[in-house]
C-alpha atoms as a PDB file:
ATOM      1  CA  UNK A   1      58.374  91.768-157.349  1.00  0.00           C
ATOM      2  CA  UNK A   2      55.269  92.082-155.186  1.00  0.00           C
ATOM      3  CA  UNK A   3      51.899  92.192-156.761  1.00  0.00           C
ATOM      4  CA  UNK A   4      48.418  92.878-156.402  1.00  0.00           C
ATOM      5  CA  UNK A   5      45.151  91.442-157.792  1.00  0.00           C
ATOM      6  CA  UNK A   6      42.037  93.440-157.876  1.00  0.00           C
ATOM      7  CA  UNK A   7      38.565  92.156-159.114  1.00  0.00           C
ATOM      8  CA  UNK A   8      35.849  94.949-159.727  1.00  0.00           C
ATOM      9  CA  UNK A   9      32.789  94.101-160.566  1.00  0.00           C
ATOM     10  CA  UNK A  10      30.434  96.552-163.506  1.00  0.00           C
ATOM     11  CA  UNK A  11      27.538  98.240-161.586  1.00  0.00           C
ATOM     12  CA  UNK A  12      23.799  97.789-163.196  1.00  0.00           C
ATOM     13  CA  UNK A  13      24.231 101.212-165.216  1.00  0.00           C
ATOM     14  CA  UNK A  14      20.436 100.781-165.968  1.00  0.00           C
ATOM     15  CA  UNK A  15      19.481 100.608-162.523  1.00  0.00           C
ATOM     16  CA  UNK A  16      21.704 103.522-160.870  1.00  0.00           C
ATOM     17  CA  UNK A  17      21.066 105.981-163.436  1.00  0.00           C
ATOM     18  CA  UNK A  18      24.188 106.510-165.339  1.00  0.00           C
ATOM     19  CA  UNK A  19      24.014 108.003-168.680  1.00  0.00           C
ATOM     20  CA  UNK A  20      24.996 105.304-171.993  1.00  0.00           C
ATOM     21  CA  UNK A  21      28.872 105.825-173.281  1.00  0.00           C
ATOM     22  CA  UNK A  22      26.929 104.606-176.815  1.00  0.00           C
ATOM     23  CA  UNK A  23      26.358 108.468-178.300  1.00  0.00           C
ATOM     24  CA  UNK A  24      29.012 108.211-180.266  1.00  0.00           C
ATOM     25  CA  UNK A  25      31.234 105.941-181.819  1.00  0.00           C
ATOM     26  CA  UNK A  26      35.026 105.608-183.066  1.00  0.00           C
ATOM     27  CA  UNK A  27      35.136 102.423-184.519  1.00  0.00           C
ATOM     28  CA  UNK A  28      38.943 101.688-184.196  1.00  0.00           C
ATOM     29  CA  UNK A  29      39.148 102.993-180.521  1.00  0.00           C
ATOM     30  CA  UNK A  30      35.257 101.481-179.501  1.00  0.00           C
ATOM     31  CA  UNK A  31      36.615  98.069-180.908  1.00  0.00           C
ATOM     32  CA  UNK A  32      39.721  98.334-178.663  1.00  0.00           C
ATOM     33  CA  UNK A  33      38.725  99.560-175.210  1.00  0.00           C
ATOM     34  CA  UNK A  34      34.677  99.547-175.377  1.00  0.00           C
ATOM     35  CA  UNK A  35      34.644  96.643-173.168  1.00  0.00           C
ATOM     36  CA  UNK A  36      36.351  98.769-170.366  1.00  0.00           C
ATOM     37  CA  UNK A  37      33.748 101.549-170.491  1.00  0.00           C
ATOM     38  CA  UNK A  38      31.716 101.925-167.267  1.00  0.00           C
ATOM     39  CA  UNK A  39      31.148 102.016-163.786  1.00  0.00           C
ATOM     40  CA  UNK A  40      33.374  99.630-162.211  1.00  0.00           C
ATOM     41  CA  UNK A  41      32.771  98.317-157.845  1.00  0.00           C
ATOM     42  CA  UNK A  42      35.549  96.605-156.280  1.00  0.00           C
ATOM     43  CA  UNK A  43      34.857  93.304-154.257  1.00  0.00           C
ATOM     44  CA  UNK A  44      38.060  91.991-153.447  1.00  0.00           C
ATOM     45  CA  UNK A  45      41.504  92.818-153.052  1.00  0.00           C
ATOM     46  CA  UNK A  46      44.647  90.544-152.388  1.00  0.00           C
ATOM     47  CA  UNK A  47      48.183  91.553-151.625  1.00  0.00           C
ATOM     48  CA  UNK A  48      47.337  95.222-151.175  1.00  0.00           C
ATOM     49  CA  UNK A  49      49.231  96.063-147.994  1.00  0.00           C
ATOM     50  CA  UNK A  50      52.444  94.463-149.262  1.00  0.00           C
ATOM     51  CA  UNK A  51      52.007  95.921-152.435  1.00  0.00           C
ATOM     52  CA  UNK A  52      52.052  99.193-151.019  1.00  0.00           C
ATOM     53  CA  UNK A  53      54.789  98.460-148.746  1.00  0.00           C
ATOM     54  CA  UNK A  54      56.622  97.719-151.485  1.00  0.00           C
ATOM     55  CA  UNK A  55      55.767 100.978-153.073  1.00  0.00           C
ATOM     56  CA  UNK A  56      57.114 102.796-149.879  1.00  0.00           C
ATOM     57  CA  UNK A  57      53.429 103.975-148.845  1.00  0.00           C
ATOM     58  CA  UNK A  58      53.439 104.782-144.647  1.00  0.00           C
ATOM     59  CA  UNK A  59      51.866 103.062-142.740  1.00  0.00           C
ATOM     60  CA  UNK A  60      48.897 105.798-142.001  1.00  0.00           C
ATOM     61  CA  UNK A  61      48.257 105.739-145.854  1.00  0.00           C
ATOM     62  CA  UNK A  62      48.387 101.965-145.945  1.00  0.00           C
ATOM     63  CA  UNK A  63      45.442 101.795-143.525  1.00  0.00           C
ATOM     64  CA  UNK A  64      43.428 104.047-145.392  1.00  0.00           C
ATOM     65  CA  UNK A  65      43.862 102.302-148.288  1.00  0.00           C
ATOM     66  CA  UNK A  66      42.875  98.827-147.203  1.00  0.00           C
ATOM     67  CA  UNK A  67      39.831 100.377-145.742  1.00  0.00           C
ATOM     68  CA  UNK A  68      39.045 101.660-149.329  1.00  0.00           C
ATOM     69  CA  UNK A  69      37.087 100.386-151.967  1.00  0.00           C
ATOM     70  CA  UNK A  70      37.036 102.524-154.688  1.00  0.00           C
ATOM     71  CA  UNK A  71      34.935 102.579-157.764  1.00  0.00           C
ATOM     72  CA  UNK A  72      36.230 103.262-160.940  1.00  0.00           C
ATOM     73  CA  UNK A  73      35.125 104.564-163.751  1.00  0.00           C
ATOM     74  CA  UNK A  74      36.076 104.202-167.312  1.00  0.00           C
ATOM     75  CA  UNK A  75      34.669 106.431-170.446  1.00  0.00           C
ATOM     76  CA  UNK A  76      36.005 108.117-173.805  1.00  0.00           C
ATOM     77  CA  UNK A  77      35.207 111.219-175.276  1.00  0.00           C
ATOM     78  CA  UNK A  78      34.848 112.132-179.129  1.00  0.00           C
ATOM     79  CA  UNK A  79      38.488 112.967-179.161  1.00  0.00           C
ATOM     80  CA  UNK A  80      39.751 109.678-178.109  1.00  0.00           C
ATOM     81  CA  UNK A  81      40.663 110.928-174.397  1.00  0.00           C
ATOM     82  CA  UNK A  82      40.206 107.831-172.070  1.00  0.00           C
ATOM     83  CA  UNK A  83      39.176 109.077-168.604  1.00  0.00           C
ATOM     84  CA  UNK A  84      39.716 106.675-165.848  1.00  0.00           C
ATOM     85  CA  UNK A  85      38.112 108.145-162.113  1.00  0.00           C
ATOM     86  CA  UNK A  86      38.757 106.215-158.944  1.00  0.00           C
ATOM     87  CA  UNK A  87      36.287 106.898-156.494  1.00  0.00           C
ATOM     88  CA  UNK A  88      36.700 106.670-152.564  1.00  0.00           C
ATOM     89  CA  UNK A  89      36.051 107.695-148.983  1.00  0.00           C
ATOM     90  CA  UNK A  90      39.138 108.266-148.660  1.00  0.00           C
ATOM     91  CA  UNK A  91      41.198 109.950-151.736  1.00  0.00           C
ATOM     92  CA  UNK A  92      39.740 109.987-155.482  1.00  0.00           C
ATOM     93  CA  UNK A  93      42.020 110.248-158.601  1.00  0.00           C
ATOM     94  CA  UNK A  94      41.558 111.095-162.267  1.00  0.00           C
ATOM     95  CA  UNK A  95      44.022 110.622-165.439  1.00  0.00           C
ATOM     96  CA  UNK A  96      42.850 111.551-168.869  1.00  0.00           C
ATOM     97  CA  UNK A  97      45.077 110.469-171.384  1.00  0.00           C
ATOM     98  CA  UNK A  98      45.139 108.846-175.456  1.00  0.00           C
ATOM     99  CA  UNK A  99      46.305 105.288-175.935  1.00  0.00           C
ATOM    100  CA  UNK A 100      50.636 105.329-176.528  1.00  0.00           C
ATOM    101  CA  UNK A 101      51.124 108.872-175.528  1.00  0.00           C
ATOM    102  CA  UNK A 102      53.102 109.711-172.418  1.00  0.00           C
ATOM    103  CA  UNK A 103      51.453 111.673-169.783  1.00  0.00           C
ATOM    104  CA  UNK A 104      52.003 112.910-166.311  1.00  0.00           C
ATOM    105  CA  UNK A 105      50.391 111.807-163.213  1.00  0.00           C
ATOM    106  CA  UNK A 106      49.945 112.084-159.812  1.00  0.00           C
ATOM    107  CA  UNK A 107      48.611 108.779-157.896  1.00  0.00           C
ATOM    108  CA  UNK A 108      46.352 108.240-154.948  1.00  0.00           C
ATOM    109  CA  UNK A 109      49.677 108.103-152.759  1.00  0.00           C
ATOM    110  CA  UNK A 110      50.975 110.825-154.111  1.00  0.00           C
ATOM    111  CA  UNK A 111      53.742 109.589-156.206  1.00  0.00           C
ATOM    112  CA  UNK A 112      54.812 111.709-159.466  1.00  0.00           C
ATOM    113  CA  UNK A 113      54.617 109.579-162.160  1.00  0.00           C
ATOM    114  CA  UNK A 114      55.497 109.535-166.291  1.00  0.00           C
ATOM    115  CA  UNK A 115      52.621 107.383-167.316  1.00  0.00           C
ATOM    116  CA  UNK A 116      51.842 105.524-170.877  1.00  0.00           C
ATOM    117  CA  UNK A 117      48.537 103.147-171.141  1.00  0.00           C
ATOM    118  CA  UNK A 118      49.023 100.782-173.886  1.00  0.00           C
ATOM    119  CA  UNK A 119      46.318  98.064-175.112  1.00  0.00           C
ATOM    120  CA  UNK A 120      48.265  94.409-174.869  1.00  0.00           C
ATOM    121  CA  UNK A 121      46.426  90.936-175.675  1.00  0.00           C
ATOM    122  CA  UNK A 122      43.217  93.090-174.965  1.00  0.00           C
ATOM    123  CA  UNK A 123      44.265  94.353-171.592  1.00  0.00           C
ATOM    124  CA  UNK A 124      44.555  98.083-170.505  1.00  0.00           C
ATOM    125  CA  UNK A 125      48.192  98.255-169.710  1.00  0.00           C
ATOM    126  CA  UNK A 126      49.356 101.271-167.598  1.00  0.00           C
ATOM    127  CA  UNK A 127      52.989 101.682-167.052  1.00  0.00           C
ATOM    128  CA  UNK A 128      54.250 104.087-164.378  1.00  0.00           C
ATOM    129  CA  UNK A 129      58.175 105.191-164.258  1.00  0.00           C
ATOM    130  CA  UNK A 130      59.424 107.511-160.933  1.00  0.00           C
ATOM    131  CA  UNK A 131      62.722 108.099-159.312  1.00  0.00           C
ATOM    132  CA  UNK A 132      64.181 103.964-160.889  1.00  0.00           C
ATOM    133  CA  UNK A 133      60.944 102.198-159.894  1.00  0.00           C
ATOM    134  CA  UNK A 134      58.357 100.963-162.375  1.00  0.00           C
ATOM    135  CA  UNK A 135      54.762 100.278-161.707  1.00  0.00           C
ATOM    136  CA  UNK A 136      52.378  97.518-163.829  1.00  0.00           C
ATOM    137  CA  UNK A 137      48.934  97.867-163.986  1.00  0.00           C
ATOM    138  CA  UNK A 138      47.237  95.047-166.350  1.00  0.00           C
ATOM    139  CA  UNK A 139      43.095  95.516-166.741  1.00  0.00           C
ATOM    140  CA  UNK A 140      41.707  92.683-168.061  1.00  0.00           C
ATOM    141  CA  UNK A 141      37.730  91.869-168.269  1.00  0.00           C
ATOM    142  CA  UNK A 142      37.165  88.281-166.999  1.00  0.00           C
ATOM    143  CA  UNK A 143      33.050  86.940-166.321  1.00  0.00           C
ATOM    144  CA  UNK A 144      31.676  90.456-166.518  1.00  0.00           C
ATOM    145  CA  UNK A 145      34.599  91.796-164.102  1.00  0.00           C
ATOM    146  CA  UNK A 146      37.307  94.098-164.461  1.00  0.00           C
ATOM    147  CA  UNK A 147      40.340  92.335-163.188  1.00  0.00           C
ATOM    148  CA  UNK A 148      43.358  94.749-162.246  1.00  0.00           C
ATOM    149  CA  UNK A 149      46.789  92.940-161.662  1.00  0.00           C
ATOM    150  CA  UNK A 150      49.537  95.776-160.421  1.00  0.00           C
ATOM    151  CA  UNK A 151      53.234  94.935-159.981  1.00  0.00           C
ATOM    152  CA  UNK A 152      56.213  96.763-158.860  1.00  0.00           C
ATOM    153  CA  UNK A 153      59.950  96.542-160.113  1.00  0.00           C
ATOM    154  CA  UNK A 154      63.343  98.420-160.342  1.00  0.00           C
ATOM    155  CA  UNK A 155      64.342 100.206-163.893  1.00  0.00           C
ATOM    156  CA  UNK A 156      67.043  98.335-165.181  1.00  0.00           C
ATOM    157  CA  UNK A 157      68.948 101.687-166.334  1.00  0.00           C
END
């Protein structure tokens, strides 16, 4: 199993501009994921080329996506849709999806993906399934960062 460890760090939404997620509120769902909600910066990466080597990525798409540091940004609408938008140079990404419910997706390399995003111990917890490979993504919010840990496995089917 190879993995990856991302740290992100929240940009000064004051500062830059961005509007306040606080309009409205659904209590159950705020409670849950509100501390996920906002413009996220990456600032360091580890394990990222071997992670995607393990994914199969070429080597072209590998370089591109060390050079990248995306931002990503987290919000939820009045129906309970969770939008996550990774930002880059290079390639940017969007899923919108609810909390348990299966959902396609299509990643940054391209990959076709049945996706669920569960909440675990209070981390975001993004499960990917294609061909018999599963993908881990664990968000966490550590000292006023986002902290992504991704891992890849075989199905056991």
């Amino acid at each position: 199993m190879t993995a990856l460890r991302c740290l992100f760090s929240l940009a000064c939404i004051c500062s830059c501009g961005w509007a306040s997620t606080g309009a409205v509120r659904f209590p159950s769902l705020v409670n849950m994921v509100e501390r996920f909600v906002g413009k996220w910066k990456m600032i360091s990466s580890d394990n990222f080329d071997e992670y995607m080597k393990a994914l199969g990525v070429g080597f072209a798409t590998r370089q591109m996506g060390n050079m990248a540091k995306p931002n990503l940004l987290i919000s939820v609408d009045e129906q309970g849709f969770i939008t996550m938008k990774s930002q880059s140079t290079f390639k940017s990404t969007e899923i919108k999806f609810k909390l348990n419910e299966e959902f396609d997706e299509t990643t940054a390399d391209d990959r076709k993906t049945k996706t669920v995003v569960t909440l675990e111990d209070c981390k975001l917890v993004q499960k990917q399934r294609w061909d018999d490979k599963i993908t881990t993504i664990e968000r966490d919010v550590q000292d006023d960062k986002l902290v992504a840990v991704s891992s890849s496995s075989r199905s056991l089917h």
